[in-house]
Protein backbone atom coordinates (compact mmCIF):
# COMPACT_ATOMS: atom_id res chain seq x y z
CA UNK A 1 81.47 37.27 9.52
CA UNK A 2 84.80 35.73 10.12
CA UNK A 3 84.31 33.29 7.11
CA UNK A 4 83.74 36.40 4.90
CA UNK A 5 87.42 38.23 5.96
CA UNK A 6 88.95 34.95 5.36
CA UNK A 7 87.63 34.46 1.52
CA UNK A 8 88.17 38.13 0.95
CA UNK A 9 91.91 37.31 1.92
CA UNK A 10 92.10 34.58 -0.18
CA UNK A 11 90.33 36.61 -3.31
CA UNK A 12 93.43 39.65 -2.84
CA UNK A 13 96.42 36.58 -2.34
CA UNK A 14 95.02 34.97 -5.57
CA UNK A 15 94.59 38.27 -7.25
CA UNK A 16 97.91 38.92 -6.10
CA UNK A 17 99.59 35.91 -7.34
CA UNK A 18 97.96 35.86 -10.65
CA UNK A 19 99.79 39.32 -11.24
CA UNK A 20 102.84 37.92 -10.74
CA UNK A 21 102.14 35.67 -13.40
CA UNK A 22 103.08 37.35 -16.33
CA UNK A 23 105.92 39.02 -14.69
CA UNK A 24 107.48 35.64 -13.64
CA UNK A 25 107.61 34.35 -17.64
CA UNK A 26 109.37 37.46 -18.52
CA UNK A 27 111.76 36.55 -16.20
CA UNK A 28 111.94 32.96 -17.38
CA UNK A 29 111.96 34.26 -21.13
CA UNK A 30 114.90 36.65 -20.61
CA UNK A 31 117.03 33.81 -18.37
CA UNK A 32 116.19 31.57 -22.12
CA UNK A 33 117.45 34.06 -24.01
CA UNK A 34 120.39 34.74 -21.94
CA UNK A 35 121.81 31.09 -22.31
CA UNK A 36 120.75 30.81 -26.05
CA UNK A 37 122.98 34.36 -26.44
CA UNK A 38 126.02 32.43 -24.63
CA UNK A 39 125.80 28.95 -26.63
CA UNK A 40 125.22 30.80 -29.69
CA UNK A 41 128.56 33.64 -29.33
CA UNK A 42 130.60 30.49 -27.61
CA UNK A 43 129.46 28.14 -30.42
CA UNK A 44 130.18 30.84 -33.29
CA UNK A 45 134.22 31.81 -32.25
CA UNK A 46 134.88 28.36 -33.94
CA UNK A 47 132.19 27.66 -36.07
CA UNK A 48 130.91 31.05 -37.44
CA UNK A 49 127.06 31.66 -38.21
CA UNK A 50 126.00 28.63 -38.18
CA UNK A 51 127.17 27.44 -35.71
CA UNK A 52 125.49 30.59 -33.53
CA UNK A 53 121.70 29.94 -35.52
CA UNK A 54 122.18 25.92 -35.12
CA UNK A 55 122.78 26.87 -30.85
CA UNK A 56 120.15 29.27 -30.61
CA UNK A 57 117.72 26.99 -32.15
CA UNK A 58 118.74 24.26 -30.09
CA UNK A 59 117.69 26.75 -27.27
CA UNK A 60 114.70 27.65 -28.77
CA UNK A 61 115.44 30.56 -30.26
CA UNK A 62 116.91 32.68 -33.11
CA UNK A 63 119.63 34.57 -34.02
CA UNK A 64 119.05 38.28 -35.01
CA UNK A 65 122.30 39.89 -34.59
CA UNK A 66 125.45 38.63 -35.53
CA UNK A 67 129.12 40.47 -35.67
CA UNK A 68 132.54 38.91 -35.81
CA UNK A 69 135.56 41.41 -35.33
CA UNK A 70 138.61 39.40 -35.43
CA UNK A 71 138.82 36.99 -32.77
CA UNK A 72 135.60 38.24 -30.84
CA UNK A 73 131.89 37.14 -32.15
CA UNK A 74 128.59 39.38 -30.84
CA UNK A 75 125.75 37.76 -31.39
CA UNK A 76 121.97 39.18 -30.45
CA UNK A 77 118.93 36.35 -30.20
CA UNK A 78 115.40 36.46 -29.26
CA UNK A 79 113.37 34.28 -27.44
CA UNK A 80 109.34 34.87 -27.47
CA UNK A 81 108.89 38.61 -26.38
CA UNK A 82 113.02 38.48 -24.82
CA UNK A 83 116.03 39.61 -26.21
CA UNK A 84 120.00 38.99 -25.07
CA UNK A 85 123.21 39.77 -26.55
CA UNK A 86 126.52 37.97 -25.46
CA UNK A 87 129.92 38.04 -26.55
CA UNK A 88 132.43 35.47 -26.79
CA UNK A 89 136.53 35.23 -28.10
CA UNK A 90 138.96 32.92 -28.89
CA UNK A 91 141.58 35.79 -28.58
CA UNK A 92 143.63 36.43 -25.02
């Protein structure tokens, strides 16, 4: 009987942690796109487009978005099902 309660508890922890699973990547995916985002705006104040689709590649991903007002650069990327947006200057 006692064996039984103990494999039951280890059926819900694995059901459990196989859950998390999927949740977990998302996580990973968005903390990817978040530092493709930043290389990409950082890399595009001084070299433009490019410069933002050459980062985000590096990074693994790709540049969907990109505006440049002035001084500041906004650029949007995705990475698999994640998307960030980040904004660098080389204004004050």
């Amino acid at each position: 009987m006692g064996i039984v309660v103990v494999l039951v508890g280890l059926a819900v922890t694995s059901a459990a942690l196989a859950a998390l699973v999927p949740w977990l990547d998302g996580l990973a995916d968005a903390e990817r796109a978040r530092n493709a985002a930043d290389a990409a705006a950082l890399a595009a104040v001084t070299g433009g487009r490019p410069a933002a689709d050459a980062f985000a590649r590096r990074h693994g991903a790709a540049v969907v978005g990109f505006v440049q007002q002035g001084d500041t650069v906004t650029v949007t990327v995705t990475y698999d099902d994640a998307t960030a947006v980040a904004r660098a200057t080389n204004g004050p």
